[in-house]
N, C-alpha and C. Protein backbone atom coordinates (compact mmCIF):
# COMPACT_ATOMS: atom_id res chain seq x y z
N UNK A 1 160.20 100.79 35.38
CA UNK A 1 161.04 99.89 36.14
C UNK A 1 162.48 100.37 36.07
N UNK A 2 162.98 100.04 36.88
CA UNK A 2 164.71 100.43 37.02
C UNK A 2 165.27 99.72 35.82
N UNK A 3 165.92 100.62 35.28
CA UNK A 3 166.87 100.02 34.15
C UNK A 3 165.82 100.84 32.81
N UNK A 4 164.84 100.89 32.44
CA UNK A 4 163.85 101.60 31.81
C UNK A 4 163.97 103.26 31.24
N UNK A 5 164.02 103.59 30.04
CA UNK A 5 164.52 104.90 29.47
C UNK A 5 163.29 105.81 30.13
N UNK A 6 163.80 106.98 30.24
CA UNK A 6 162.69 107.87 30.79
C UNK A 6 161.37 108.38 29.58
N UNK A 7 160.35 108.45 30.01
CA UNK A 7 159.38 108.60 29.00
C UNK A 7 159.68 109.90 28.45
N UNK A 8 159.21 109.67 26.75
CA UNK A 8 159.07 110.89 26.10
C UNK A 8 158.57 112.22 26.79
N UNK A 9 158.92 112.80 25.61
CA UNK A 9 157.93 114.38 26.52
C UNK A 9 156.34 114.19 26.11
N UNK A 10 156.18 113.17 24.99
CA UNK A 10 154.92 113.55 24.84
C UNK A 10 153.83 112.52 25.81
N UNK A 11 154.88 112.03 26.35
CA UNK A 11 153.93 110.75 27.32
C UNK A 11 154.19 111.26 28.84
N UNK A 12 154.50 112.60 28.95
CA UNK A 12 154.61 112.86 30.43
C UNK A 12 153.63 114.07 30.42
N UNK A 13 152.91 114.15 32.05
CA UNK A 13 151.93 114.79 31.96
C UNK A 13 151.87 116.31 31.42
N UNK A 14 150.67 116.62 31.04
CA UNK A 14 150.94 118.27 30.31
C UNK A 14 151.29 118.67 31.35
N UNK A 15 151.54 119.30 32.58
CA UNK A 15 152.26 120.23 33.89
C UNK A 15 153.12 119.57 34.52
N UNK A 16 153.60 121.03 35.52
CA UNK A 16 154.71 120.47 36.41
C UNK A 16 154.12 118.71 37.61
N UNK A 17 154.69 118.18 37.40
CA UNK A 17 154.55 117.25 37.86
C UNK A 17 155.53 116.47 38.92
N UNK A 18 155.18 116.06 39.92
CA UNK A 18 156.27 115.18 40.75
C UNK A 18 156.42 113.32 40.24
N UNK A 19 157.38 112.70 39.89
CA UNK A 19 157.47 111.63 39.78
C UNK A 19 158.14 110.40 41.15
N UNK A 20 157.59 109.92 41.59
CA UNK A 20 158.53 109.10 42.59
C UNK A 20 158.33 107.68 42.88
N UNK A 21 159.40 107.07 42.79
CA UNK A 21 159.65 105.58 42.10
C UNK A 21 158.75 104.97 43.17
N UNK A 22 158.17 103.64 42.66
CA UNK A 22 157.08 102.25 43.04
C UNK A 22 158.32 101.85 43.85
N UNK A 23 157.57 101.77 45.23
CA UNK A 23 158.59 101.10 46.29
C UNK A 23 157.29 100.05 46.70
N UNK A 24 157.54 98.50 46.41
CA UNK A 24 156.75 97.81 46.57
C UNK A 24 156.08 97.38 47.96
N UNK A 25 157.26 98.00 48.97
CA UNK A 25 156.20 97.92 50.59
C UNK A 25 154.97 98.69 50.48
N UNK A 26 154.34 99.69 49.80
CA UNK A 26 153.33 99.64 49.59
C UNK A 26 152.15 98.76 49.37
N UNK A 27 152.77 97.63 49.03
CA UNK A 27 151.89 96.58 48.68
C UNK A 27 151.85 95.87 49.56
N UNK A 28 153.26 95.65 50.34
CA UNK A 28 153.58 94.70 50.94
C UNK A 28 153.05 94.86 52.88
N UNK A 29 153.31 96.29 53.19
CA UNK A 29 153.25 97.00 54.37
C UNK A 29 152.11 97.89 54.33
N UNK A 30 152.33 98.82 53.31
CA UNK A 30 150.94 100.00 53.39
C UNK A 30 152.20 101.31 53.76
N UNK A 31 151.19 102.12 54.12
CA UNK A 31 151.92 103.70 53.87
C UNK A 31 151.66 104.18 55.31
N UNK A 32 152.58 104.58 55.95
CA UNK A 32 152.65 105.53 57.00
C UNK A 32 152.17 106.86 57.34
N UNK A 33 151.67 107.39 58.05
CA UNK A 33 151.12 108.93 58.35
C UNK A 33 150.90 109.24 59.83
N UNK A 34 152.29 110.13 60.19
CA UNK A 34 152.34 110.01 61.22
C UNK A 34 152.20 112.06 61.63
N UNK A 35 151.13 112.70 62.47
CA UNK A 35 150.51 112.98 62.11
C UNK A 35 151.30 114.28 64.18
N UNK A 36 151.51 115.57 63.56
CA UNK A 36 152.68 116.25 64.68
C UNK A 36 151.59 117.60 64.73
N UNK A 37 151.16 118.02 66.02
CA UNK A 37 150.72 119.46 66.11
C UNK A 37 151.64 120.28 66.97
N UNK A 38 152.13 121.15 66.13
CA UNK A 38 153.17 122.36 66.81
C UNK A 38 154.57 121.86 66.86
N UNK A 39 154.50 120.62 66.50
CA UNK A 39 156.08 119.37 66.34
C UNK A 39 156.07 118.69 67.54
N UNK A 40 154.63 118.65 68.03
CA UNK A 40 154.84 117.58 69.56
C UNK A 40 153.53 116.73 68.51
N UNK A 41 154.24 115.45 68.55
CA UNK A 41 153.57 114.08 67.94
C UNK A 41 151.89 113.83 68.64
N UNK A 42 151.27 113.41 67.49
CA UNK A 42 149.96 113.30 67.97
C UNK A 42 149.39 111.98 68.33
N UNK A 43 149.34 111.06 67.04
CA UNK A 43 149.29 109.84 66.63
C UNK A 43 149.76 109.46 64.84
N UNK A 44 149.46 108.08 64.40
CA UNK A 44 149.59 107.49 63.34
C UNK A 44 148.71 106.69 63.51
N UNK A 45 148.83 106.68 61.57
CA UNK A 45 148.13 105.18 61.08
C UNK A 45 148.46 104.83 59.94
N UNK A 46 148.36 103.88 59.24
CA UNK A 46 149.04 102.47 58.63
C UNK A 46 147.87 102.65 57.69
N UNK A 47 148.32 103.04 56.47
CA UNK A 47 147.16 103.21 55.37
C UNK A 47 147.61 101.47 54.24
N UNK A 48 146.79 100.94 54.10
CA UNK A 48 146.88 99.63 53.48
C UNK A 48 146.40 99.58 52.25
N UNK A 49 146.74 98.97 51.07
CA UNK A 49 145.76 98.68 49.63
C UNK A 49 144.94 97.12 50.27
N UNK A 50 144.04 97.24 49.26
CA UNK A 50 143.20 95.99 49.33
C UNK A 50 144.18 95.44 49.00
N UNK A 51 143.80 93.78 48.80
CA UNK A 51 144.94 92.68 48.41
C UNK A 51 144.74 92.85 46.75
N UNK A 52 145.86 92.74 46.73
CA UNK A 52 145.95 92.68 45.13
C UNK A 52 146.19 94.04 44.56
N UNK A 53 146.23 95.00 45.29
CA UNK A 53 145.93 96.45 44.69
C UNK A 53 147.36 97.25 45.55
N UNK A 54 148.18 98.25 45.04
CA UNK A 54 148.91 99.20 45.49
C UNK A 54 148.23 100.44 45.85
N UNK A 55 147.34 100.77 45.82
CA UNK A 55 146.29 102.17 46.43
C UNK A 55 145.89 102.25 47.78
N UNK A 56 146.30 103.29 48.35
CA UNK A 56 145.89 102.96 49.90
C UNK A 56 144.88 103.72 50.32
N UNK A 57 144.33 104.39 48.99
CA UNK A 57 143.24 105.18 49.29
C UNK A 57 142.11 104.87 49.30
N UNK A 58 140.63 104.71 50.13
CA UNK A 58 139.71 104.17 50.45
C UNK A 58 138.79 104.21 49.34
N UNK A 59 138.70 105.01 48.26
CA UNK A 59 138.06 104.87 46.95
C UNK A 59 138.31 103.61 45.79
N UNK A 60 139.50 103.13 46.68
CA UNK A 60 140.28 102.20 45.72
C UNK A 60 140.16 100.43 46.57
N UNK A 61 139.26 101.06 47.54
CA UNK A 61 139.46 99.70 48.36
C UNK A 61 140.12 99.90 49.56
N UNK A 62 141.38 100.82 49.94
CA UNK A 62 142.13 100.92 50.92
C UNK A 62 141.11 101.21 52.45
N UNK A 63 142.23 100.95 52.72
CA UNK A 63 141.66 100.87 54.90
C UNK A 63 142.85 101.68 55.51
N UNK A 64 142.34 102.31 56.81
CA UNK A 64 143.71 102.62 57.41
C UNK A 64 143.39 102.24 58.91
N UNK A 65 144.08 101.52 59.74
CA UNK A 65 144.24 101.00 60.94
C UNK A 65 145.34 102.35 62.15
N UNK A 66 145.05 102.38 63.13
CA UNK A 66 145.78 102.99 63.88
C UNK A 66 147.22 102.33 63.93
N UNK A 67 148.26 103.22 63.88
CA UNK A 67 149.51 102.94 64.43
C UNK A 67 150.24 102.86 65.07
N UNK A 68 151.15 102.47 65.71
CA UNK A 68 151.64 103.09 67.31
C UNK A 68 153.18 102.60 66.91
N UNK A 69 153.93 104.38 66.53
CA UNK A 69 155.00 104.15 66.34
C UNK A 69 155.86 103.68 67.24
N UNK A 70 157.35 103.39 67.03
CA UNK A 70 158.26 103.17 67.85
C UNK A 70 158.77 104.82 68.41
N UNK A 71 159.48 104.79 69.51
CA UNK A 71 160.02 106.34 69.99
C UNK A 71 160.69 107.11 68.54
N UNK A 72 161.97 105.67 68.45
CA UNK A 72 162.61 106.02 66.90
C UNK A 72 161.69 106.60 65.78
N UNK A 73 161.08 105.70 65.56
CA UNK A 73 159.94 106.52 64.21
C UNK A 73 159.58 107.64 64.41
N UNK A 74 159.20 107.91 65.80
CA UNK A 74 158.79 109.26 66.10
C UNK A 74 159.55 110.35 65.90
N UNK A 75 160.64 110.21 66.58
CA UNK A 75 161.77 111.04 66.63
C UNK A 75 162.24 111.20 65.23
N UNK A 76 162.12 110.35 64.12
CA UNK A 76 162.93 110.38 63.07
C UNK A 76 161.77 111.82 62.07
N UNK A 77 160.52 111.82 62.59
CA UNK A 77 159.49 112.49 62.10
C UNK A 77 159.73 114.03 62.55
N UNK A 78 160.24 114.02 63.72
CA UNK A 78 160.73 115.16 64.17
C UNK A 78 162.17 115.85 63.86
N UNK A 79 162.81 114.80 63.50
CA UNK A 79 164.16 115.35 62.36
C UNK A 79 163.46 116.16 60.98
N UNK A 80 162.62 115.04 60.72
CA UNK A 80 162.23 115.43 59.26
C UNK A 80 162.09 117.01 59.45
N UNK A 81 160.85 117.08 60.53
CA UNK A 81 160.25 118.98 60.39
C UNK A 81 161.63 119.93 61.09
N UNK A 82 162.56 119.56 62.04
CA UNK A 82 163.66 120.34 62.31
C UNK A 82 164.16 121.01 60.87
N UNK A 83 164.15 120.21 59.69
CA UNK A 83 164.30 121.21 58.68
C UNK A 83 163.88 121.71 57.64
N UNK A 84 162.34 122.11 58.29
CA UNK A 84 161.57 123.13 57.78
C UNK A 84 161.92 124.81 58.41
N UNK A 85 161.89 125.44 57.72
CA UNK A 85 162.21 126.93 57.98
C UNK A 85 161.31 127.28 59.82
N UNK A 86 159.97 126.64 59.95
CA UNK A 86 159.30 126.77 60.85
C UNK A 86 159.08 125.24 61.47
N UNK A 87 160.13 124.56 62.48
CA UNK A 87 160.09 123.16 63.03
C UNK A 87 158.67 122.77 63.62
N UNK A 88 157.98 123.79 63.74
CA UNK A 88 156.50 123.91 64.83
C UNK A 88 155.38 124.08 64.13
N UNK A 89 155.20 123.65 62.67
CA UNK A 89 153.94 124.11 62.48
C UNK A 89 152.73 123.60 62.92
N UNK A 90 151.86 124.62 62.48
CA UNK A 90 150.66 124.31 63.45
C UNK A 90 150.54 122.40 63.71
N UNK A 91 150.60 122.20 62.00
CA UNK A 91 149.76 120.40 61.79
C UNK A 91 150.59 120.39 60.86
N UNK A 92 150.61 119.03 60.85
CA UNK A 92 151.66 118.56 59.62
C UNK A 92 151.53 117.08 59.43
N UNK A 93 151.27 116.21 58.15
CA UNK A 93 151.52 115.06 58.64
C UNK A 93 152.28 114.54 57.27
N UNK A 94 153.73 113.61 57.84
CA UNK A 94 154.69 113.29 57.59
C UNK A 94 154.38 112.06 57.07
N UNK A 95 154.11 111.10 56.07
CA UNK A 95 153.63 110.30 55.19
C UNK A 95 155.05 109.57 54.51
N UNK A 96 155.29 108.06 55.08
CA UNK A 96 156.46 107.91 55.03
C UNK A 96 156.01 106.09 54.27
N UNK A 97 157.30 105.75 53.63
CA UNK A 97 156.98 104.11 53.25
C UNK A 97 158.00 103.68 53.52
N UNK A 98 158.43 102.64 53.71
CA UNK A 98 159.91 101.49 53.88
C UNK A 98 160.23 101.11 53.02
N UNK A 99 161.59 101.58 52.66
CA UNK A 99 162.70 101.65 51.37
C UNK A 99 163.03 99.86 51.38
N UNK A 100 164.08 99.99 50.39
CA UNK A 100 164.61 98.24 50.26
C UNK A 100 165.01 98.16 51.11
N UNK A 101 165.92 99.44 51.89
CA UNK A 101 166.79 98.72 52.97
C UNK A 101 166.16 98.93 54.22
N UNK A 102 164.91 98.77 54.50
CA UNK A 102 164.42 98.78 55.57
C UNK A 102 163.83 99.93 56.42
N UNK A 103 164.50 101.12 56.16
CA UNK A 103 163.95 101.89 56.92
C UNK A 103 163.06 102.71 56.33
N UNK A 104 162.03 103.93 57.11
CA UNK A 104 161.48 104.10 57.21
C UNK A 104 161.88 105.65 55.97
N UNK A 105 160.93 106.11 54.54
CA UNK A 105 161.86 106.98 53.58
C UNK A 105 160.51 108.21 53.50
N UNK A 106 160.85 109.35 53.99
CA UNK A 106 160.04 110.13 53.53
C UNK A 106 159.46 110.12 52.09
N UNK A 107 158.01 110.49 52.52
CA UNK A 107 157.50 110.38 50.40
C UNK A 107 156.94 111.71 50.27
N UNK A 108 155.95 112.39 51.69
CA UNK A 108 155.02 113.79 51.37
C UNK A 108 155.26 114.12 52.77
N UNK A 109 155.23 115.58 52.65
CA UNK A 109 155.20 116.04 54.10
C UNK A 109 153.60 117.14 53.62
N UNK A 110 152.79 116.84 54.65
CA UNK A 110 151.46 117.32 53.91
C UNK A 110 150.90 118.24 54.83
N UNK A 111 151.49 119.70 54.40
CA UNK A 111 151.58 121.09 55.09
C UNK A 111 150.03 121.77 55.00
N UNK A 112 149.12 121.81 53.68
CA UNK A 112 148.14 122.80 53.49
C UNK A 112 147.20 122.26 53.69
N UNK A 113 146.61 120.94 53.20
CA UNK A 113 145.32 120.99 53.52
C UNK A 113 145.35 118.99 53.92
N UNK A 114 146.24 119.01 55.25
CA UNK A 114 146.21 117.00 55.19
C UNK A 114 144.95 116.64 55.89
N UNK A 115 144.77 115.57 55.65
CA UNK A 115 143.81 114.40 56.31
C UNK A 115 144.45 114.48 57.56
N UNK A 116 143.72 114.93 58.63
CA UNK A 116 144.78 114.61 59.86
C UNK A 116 144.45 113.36 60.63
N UNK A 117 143.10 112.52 60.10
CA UNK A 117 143.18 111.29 60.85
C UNK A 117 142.29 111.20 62.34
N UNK A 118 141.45 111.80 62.81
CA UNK A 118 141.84 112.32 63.87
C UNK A 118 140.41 111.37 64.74
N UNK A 119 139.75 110.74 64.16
CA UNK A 119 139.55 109.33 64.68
C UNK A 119 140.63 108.47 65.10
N UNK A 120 141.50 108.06 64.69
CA UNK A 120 142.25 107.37 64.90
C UNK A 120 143.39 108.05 66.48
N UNK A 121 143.32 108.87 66.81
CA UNK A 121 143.72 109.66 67.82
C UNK A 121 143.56 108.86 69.16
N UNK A 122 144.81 108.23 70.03
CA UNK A 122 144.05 108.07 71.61
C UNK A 122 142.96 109.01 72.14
N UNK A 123 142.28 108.65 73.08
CA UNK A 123 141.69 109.07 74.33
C UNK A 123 142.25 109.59 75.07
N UNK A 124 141.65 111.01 75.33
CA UNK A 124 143.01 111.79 76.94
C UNK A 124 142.06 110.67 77.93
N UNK A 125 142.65 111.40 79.11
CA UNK A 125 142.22 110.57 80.58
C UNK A 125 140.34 110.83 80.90
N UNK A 126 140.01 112.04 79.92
CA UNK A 126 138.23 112.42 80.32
C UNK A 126 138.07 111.55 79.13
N UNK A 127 138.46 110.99 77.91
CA UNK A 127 137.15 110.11 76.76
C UNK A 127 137.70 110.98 75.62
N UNK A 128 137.94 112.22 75.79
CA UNK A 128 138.06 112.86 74.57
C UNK A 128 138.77 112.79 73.88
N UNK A 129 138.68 112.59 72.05
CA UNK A 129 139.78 112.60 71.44
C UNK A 129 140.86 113.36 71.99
N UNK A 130 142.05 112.93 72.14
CA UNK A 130 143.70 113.57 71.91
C UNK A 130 144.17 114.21 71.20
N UNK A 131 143.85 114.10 69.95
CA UNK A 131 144.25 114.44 69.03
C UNK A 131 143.59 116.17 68.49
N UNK A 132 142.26 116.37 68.85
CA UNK A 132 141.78 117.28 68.86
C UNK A 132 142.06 118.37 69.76
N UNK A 133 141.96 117.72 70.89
CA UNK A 133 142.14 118.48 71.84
C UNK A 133 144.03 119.18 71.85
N UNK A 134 144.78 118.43 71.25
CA UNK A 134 146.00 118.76 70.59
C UNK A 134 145.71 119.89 69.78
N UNK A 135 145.17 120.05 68.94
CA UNK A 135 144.56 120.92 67.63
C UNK A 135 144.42 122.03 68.16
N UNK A 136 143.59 121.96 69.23
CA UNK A 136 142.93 123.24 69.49
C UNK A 136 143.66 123.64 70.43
N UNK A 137 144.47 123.04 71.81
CA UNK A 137 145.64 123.79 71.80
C UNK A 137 146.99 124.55 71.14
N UNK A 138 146.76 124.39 70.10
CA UNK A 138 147.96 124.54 68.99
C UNK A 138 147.31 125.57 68.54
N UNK A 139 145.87 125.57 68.04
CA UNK A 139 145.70 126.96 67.25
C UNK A 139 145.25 127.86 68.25
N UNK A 140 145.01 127.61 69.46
CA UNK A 140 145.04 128.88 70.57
C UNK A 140 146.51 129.36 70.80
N UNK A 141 147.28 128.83 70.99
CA UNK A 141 148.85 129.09 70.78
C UNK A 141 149.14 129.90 69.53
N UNK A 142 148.89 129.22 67.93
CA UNK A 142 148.91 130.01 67.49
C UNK A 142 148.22 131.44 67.07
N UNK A 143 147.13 131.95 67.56
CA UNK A 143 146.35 133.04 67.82
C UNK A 143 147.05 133.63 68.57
N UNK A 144 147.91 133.41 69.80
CA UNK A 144 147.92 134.23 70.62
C UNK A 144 149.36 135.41 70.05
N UNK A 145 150.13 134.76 69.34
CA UNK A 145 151.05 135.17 68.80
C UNK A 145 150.85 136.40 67.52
């Protein structure tokens, strides 16, 4: 908790490790994953804990519902990758929660191997996932290079 001495060395994990503070909209909202092929936006979804639980992962009880960001959210996802060395990668998905003060705070940007979600993807105009069909334009693009 804030205000709380940092743990010993012998109570922190044996390896390099990332630590990053309990922001309780997790509990309250759920976790964001908003989900970019080549840095043109695909879709999102809204990863939730069961009630009573902070885990939004489905082993733990969690669900994830489709999302439908605002333009802003979107755009703010596309700041994020503008400063990556490569703004376009193939897939990327940008995994975000809502700070105290409201907005929307990067937590993982999930480059190597993410969940891309891809049920949750609109329908183009023939039925077919969007989101795929995104995919596979992106890695024919990237092949051709």
């Amino acid at each position: 908790k804030k205000g709380d001495s940092f743990p010993s060395e012998d109570e922190l994990p044996p390896s390099d490790a990332i630590i990053q503070p309990f922001l309780k909209s997790v509990q309250e909202e759920g976790e964001y994953s908003f989900i970019y092929f080549s840095g043109k936006f695909s879709h999102a979804v809204k990863k939730c804990p069961k009630k009573g639980d902070y885990r939004i992962q489905s082993t733990y009880g969690g669900f994830e519902v489709t999302y439908n960001p605002t333009n802003d959210e979107i755009d703010m996802g596309k700041t994020i990758l503008q400063s990556l060395e490569n703004p376009n990668p193939l897939y990327v998905r940008v995994d975000l929660l809502r700070g105290s003060d409201g907005n929307l705070k990067l937590i993982e940007l999930e480059m190597i191997e993410p969940y891309l979600y891809l049920p949750y993807a609109p329908k183009s105009d023939s039925g077919l996932n969007n989101g795929a069909l995104m995919l596979g334009k992106a890695i024919q693009s990237f092949l051709k290079k």
